[in-house]
PDB file of N, CA and C in Angstrom:
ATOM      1  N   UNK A   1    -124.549 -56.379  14.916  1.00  0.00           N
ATOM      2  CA  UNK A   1    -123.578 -56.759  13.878  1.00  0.00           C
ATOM      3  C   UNK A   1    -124.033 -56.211  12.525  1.00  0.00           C
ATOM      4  N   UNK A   2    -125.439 -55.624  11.643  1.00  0.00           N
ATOM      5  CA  UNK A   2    -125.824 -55.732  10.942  1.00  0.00           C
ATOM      6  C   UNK A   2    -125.657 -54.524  10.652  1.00  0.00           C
ATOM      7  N   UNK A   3    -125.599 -53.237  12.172  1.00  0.00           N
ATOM      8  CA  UNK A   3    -125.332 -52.157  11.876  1.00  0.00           C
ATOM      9  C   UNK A   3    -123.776 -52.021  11.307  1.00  0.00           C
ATOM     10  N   UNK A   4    -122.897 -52.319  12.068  1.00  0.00           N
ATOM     11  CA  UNK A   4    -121.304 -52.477  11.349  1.00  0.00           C
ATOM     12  C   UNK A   4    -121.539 -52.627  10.050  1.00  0.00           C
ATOM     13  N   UNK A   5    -122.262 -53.629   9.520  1.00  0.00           N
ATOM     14  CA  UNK A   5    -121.906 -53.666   8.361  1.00  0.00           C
ATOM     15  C   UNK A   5    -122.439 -52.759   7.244  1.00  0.00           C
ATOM     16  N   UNK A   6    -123.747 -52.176   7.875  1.00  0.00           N
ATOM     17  CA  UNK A   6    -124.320 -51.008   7.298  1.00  0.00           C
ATOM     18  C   UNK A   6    -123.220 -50.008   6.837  1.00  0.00           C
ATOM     19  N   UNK A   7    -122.337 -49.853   8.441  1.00  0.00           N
ATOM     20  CA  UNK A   7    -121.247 -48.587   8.498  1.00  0.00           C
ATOM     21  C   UNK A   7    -120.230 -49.070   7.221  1.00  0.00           C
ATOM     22  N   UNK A   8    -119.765 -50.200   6.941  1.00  0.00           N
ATOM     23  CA  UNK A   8    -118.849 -50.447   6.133  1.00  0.00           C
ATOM     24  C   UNK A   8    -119.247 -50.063   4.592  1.00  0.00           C
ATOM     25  N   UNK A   9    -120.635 -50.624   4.064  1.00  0.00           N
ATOM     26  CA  UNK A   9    -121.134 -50.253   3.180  1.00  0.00           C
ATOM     27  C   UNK A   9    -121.225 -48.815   2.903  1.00  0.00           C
ATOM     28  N   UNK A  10    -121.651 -48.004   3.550  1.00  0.00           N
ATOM     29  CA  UNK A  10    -121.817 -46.752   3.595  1.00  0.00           C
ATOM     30  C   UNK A  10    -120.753 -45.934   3.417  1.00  0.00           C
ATOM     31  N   UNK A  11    -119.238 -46.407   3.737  1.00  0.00           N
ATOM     32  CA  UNK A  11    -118.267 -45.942   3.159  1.00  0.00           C
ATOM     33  C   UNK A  11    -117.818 -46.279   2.031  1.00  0.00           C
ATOM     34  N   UNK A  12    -118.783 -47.690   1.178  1.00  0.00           N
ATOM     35  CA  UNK A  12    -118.152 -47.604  -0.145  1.00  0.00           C
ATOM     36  C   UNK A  12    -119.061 -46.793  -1.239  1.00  0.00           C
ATOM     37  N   UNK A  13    -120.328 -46.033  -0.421  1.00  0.00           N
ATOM     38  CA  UNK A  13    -121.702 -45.427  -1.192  1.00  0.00           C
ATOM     39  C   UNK A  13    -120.349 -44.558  -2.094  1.00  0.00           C
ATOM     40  N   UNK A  14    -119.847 -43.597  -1.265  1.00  0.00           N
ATOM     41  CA  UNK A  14    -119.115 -42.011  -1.735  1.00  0.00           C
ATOM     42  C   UNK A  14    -118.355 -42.413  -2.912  1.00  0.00           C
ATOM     43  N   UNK A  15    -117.973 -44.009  -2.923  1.00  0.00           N
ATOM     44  CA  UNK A  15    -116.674 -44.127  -4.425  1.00  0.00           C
ATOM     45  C   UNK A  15    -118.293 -44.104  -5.181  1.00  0.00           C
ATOM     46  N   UNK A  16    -118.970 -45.164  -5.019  1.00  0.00           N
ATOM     47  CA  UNK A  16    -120.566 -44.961  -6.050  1.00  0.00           C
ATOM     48  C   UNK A  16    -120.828 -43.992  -6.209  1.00  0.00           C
ATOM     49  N   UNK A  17    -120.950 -42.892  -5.474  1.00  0.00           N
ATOM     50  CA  UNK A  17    -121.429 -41.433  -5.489  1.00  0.00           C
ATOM     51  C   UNK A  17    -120.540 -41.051  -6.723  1.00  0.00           C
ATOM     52  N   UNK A  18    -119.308 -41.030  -6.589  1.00  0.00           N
ATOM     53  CA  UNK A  18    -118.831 -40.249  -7.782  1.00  0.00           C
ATOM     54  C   UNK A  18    -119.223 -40.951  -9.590  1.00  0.00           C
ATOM     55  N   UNK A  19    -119.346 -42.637  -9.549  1.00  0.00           N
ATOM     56  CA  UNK A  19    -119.651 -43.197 -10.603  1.00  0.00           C
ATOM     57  C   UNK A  19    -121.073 -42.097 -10.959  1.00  0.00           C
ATOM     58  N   UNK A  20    -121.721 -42.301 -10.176  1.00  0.00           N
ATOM     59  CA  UNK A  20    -122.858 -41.875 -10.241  1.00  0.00           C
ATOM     60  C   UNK A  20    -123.128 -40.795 -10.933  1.00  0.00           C
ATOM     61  N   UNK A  21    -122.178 -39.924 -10.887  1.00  0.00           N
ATOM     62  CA  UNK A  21    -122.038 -38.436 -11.207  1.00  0.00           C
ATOM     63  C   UNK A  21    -121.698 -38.556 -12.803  1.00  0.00           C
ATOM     64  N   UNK A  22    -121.064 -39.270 -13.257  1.00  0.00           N
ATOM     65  CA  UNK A  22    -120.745 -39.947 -14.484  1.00  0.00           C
ATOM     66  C   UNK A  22    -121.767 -40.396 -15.257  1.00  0.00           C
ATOM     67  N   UNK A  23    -122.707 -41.397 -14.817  1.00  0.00           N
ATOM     68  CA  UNK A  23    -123.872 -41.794 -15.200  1.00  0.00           C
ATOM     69  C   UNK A  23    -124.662 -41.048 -15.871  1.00  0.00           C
ATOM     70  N   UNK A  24    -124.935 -40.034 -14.916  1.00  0.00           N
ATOM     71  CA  UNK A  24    -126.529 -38.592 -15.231  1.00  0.00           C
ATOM     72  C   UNK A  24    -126.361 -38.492 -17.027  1.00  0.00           C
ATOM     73  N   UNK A  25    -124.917 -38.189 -17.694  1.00  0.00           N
ATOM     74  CA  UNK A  25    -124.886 -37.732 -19.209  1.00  0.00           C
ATOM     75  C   UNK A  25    -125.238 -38.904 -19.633  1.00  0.00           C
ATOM     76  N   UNK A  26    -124.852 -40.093 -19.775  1.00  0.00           N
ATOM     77  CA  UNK A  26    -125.111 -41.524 -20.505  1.00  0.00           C
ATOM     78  C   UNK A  26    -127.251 -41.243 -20.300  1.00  0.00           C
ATOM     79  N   UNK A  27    -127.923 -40.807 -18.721  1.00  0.00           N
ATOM     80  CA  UNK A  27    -128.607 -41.042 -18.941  1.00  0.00           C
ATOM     81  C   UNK A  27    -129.574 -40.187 -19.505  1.00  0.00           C
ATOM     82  N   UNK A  28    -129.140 -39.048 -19.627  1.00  0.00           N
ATOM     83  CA  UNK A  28    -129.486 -37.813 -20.744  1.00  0.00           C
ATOM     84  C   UNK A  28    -129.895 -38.215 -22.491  1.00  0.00           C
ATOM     85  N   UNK A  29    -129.086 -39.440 -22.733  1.00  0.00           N
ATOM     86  CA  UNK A  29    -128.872 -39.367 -24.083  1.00  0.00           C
ATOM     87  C   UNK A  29    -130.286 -40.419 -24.212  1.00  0.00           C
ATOM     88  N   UNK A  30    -130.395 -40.848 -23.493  1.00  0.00           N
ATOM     89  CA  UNK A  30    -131.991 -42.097 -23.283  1.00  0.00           C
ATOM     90  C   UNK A  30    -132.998 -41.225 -23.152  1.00  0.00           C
ATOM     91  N   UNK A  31    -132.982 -39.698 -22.840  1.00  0.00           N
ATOM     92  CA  UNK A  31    -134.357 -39.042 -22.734  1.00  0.00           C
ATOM     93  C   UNK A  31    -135.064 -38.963 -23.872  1.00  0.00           C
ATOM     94  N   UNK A  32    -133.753 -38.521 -24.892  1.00  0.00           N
ATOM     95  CA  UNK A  32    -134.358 -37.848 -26.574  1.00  0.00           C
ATOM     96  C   UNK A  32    -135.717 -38.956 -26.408  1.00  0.00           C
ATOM     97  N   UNK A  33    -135.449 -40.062 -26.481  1.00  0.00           N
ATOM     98  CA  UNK A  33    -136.534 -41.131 -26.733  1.00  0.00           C
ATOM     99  C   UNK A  33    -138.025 -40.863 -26.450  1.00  0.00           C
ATOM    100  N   UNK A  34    -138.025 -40.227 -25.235  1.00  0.00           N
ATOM    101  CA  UNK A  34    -138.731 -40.020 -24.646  1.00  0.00           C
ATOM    102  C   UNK A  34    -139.672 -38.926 -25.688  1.00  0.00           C
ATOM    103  N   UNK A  35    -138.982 -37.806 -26.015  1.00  0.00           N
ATOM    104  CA  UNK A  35    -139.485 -36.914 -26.855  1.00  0.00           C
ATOM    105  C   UNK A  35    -140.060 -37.237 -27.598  1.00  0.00           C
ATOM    106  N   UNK A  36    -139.261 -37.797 -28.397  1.00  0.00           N
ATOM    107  CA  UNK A  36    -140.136 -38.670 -29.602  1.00  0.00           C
ATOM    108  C   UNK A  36    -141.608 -39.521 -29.626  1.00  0.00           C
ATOM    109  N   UNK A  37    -141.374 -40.249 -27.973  1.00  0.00           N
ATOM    110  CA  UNK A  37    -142.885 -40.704 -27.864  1.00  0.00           C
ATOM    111  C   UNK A  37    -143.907 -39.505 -27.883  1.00  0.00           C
ATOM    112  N   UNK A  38    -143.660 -38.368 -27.595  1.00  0.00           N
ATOM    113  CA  UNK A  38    -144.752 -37.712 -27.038  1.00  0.00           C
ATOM    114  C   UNK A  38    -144.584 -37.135 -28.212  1.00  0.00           C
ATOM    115  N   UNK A  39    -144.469 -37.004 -29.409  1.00  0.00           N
ATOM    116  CA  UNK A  39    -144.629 -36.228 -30.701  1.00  0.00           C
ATOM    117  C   UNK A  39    -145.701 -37.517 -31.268  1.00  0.00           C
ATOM    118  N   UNK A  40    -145.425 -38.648 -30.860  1.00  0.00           N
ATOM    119  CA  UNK A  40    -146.396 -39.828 -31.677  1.00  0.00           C
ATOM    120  C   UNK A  40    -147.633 -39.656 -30.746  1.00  0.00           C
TER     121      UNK A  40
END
């Protein structure tokens, strides 16, 4: 039974997949930060 429900989940990964794809720029803009530590 636990696998079914694996299978069900797994068809809602691909709508996540595309959020996901969306995400990457939002998390681009959190790197600059990063830069900045390593100049201090």
């Amino acid at each position: 039974v636990a696998t079914a429900g694996a299978l069900e989940v797994a068809e809602d990964v691909p709508v996540v997949d595309e959020g996901a794809q969306a995400i990457p720029a939002p998390i681009q803009a959190p790197q600059p930060p990063t830069a900045a530590r390593s100049m201090i």
